[in-house]
Protein backbone atom coordinates (compact mmCIF):
# COMPACT_ATOMS: atom_id res chain seq x y z
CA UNK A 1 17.61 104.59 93.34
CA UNK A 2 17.11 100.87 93.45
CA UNK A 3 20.75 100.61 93.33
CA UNK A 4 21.39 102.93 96.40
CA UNK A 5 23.79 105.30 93.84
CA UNK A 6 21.55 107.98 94.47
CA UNK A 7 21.94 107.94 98.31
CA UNK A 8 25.65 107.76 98.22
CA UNK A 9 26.90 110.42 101.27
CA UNK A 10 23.55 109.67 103.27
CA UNK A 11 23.76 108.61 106.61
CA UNK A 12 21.54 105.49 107.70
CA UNK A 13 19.66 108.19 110.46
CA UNK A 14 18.73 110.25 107.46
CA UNK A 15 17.52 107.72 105.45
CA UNK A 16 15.01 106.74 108.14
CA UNK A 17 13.87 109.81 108.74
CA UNK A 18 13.20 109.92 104.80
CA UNK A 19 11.39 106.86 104.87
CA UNK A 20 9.36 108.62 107.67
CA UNK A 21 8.54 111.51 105.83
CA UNK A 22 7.28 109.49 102.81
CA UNK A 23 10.21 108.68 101.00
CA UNK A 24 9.30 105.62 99.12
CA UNK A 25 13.32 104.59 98.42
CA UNK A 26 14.78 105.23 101.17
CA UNK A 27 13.86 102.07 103.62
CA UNK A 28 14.99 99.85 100.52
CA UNK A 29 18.25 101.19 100.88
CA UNK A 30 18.89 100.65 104.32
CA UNK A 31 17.63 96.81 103.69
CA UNK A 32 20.35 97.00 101.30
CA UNK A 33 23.55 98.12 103.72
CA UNK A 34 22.20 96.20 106.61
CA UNK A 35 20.50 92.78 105.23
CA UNK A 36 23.79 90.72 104.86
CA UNK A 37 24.22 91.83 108.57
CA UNK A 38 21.70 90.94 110.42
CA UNK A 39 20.75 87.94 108.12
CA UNK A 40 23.97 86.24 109.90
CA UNK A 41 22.74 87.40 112.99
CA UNK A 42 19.78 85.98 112.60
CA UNK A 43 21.68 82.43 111.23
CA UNK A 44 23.97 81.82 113.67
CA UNK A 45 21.01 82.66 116.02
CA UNK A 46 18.84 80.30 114.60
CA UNK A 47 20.81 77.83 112.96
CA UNK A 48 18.25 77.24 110.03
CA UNK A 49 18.07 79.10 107.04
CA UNK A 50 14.09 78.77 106.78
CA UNK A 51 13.56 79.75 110.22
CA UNK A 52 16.57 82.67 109.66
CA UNK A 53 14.85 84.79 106.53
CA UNK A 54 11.53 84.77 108.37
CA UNK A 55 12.98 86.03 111.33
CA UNK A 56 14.82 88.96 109.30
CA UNK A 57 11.80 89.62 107.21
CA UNK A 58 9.44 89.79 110.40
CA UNK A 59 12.67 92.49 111.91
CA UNK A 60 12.47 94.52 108.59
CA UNK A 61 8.59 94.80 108.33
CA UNK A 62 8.73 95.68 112.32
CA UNK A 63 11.48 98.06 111.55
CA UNK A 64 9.48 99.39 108.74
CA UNK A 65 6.65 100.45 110.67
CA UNK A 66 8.39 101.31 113.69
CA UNK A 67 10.38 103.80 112.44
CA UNK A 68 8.74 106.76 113.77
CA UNK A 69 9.94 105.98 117.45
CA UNK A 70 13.75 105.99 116.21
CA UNK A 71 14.88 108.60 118.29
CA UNK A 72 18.53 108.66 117.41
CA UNK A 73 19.83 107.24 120.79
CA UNK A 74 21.83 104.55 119.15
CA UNK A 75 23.41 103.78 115.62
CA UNK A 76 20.47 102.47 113.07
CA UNK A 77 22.71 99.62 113.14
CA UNK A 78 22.07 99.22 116.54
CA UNK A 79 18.45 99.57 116.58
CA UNK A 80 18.19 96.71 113.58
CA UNK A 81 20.14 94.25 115.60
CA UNK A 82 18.17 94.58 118.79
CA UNK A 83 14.76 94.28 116.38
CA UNK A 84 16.10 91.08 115.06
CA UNK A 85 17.72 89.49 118.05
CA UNK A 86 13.86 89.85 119.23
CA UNK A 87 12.88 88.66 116.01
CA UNK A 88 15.07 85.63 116.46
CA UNK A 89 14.19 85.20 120.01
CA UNK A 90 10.28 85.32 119.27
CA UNK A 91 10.86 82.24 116.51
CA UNK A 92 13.24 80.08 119.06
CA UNK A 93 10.22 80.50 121.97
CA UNK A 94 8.02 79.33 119.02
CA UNK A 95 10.13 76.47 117.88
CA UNK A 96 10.72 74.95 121.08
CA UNK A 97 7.24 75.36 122.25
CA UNK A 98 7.03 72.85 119.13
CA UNK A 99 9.65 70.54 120.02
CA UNK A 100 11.13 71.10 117.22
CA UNK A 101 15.40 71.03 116.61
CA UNK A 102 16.39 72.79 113.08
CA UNK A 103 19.96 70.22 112.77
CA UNK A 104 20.15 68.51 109.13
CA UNK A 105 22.31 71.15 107.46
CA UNK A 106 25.67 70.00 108.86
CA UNK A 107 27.60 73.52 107.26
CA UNK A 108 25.46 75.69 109.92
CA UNK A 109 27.19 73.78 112.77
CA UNK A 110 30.64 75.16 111.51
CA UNK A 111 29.53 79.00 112.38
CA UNK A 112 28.59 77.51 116.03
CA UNK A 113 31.18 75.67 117.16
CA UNK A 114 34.93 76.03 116.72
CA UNK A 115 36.57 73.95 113.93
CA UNK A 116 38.67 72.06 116.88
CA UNK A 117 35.58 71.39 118.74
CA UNK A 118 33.38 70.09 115.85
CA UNK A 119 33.30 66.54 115.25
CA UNK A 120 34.88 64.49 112.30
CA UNK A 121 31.43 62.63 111.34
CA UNK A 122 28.19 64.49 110.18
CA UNK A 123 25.94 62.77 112.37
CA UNK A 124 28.37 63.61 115.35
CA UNK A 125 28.22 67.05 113.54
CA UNK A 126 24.06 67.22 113.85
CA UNK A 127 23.90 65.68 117.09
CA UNK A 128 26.14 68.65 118.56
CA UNK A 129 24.33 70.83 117.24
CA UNK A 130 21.16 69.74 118.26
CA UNK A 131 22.60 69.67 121.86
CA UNK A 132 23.93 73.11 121.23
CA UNK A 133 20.15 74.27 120.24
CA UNK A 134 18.27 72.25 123.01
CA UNK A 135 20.46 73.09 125.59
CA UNK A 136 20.41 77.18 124.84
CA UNK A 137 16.34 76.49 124.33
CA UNK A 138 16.46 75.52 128.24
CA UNK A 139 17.39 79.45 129.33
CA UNK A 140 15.12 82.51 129.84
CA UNK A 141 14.86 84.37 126.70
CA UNK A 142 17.22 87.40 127.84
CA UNK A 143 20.10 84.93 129.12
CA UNK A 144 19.52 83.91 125.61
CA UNK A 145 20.11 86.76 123.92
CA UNK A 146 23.17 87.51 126.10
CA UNK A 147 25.14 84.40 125.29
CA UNK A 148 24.32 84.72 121.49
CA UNK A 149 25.44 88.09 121.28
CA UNK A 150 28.40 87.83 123.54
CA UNK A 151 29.73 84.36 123.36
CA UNK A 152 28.19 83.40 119.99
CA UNK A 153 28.62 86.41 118.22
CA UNK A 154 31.79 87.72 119.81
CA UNK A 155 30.34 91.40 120.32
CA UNK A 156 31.76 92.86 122.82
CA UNK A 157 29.94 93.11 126.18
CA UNK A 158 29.10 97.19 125.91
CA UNK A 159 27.45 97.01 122.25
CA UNK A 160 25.55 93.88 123.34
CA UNK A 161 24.12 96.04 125.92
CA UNK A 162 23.35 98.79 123.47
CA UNK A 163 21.49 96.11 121.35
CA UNK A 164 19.34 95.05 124.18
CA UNK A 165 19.06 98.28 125.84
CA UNK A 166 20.59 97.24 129.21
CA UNK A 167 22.80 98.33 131.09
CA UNK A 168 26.11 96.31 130.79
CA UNK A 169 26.13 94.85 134.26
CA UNK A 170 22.92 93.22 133.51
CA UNK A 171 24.64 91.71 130.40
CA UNK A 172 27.44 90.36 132.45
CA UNK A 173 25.12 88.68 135.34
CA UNK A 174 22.36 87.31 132.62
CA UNK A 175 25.66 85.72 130.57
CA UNK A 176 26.79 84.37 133.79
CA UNK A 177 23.87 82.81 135.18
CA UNK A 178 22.62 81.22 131.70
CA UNK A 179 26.67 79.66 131.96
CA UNK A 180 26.05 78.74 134.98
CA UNK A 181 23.05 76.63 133.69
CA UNK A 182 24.42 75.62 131.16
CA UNK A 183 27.80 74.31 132.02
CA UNK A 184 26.49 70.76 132.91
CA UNK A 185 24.84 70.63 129.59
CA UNK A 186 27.50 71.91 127.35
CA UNK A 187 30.86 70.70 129.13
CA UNK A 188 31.19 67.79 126.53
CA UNK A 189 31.04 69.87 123.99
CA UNK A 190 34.10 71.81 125.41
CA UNK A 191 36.81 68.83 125.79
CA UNK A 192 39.60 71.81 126.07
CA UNK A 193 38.61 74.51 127.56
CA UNK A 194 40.65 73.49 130.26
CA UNK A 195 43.62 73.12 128.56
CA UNK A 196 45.32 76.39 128.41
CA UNK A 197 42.58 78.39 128.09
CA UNK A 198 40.73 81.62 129.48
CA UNK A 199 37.94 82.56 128.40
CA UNK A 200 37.40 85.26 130.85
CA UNK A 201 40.65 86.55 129.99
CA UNK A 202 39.12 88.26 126.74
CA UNK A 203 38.55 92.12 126.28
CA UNK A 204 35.01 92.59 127.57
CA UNK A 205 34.05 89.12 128.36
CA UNK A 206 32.73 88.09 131.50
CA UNK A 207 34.76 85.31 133.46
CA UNK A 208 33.73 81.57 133.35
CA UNK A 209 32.91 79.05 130.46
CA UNK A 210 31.25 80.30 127.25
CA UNK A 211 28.98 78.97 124.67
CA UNK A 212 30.49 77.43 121.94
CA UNK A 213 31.85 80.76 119.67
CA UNK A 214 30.67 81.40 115.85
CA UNK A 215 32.83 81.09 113.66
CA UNK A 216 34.81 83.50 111.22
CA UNK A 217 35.05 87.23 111.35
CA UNK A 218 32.15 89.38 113.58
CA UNK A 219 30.72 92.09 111.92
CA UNK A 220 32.19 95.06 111.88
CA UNK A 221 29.69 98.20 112.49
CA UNK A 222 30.62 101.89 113.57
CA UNK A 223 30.51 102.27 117.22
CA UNK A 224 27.51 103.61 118.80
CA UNK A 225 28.55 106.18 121.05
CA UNK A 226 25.17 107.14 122.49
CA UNK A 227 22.73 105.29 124.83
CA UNK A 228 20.60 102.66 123.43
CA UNK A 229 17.25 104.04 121.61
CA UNK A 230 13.37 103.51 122.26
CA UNK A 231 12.07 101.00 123.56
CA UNK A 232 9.30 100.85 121.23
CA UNK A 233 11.66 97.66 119.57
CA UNK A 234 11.37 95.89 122.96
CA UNK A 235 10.18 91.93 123.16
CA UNK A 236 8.50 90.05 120.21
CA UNK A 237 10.85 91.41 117.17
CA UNK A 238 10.04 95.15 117.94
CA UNK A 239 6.73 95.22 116.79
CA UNK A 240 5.59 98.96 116.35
């Protein structure tokens, strides 16, 4: 069933709990739906492509063995993009605990900043985007997670909570205090946001300046109507 034919009709809850019960199959074909997913989670996240497949390999192995604690809370969907945000946010701590600043692909700066806000020449191009990376490296981990998810990734507020098993308001106050630190940091990078603009104004977005947006289209996942699931997936990648 390598080519997921033979699971056609199966929902992604039954397929883990096939994988639990021994299915061999059935955890390859969840990689399958979800990899191109979270893989530009992980991306825009990380902004290297090295840096990105470990950090979606390390998600998928924790997913793997985790699944047993899936207690169908939240949308498998959900559940993978909290493991990998963690996943993401465990190789960042690492990274800049090595000083180091993942910036000579100039493409991966397009899917961070706004074409208008991305500068004509590629080392202007690398040098935003290694402020972009240093300057989000400066915040606690879960302010971190916040602004990628919300400003970033353009999810809305309530499914970024759902992915980091919070409770919205805590979404909205870590989003506005990692702005708040960042603002003298990332103002440069924002020439217009004061120019007609309003942030804030958005569905689901919290007032004041945001992080420079992805790029393109987000993702678009079925809702997850119920409250977010274990917290067995909590802190270093959801390790089992």
């Amino acid at each position: 069933m390598a080519d997921g034919t033979g699971y056609d009709g199966v929902s992604d809850q039954d397929l883990l709990a096939r994988h639990v019960e021994g299915d061999p199959d059935a955890f390859g074909e969840i990689v399958r739906r979800h990899r191109d997913r979270l893989w530009a989670v992980a991306l825009r996240t990380l902004g290297d492509r090295e840096e990105a497949a470990d950090a979606v390999q390390d998600a998928l192995v924790s997913a793997y063995r985790a699944a047993h604690t899936f207690r169908g809370q939240s949308a498998v969907t959900t559940w993978l993009h909290r493991i990998t945000v963690n996943a993401c946010l465990d190789r960042a701590r690492k990274a800049a605990s090595r000083k180091t600043s993942p910036v000579d692909d100039t493409e991966r700066l397009e899917q961070l900043l706004e074409p208008h806000e991305s500068a004509s020449a590629p080392a202007e191009r690398n040098d935003l985007h290694r402020q972009l990376i240093e300057a989000l490296g400066t915040l606690p981990a879960d302010q971190r997670a916040a602004l990628v998810l919300v400003d970033m990734q353009a999810y809305p507020v309530a499914e970024a909570a759902r992915i980091l098993d919070v409770p919205t308001g805590t979404v909205k106050s870590r989003c506005a205090r990692g702005r708040a630190r960042l603002l003298p940091l990332l103002t440069h990078l924002r020439p217009d946001n004061s120019e007609g603009k309003n942030p804030g104004g958005e569905r689901n977005r919290t007032q004041g300046p945001t992080v420079p947006p992805a790029a393109g289209p987000r993702r678009a996942d079925p809702p997850d109507t119920g409250p977010s699931d274990s917290a067995a997936v909590k802190g270093g990648g959801g390790r089992a």
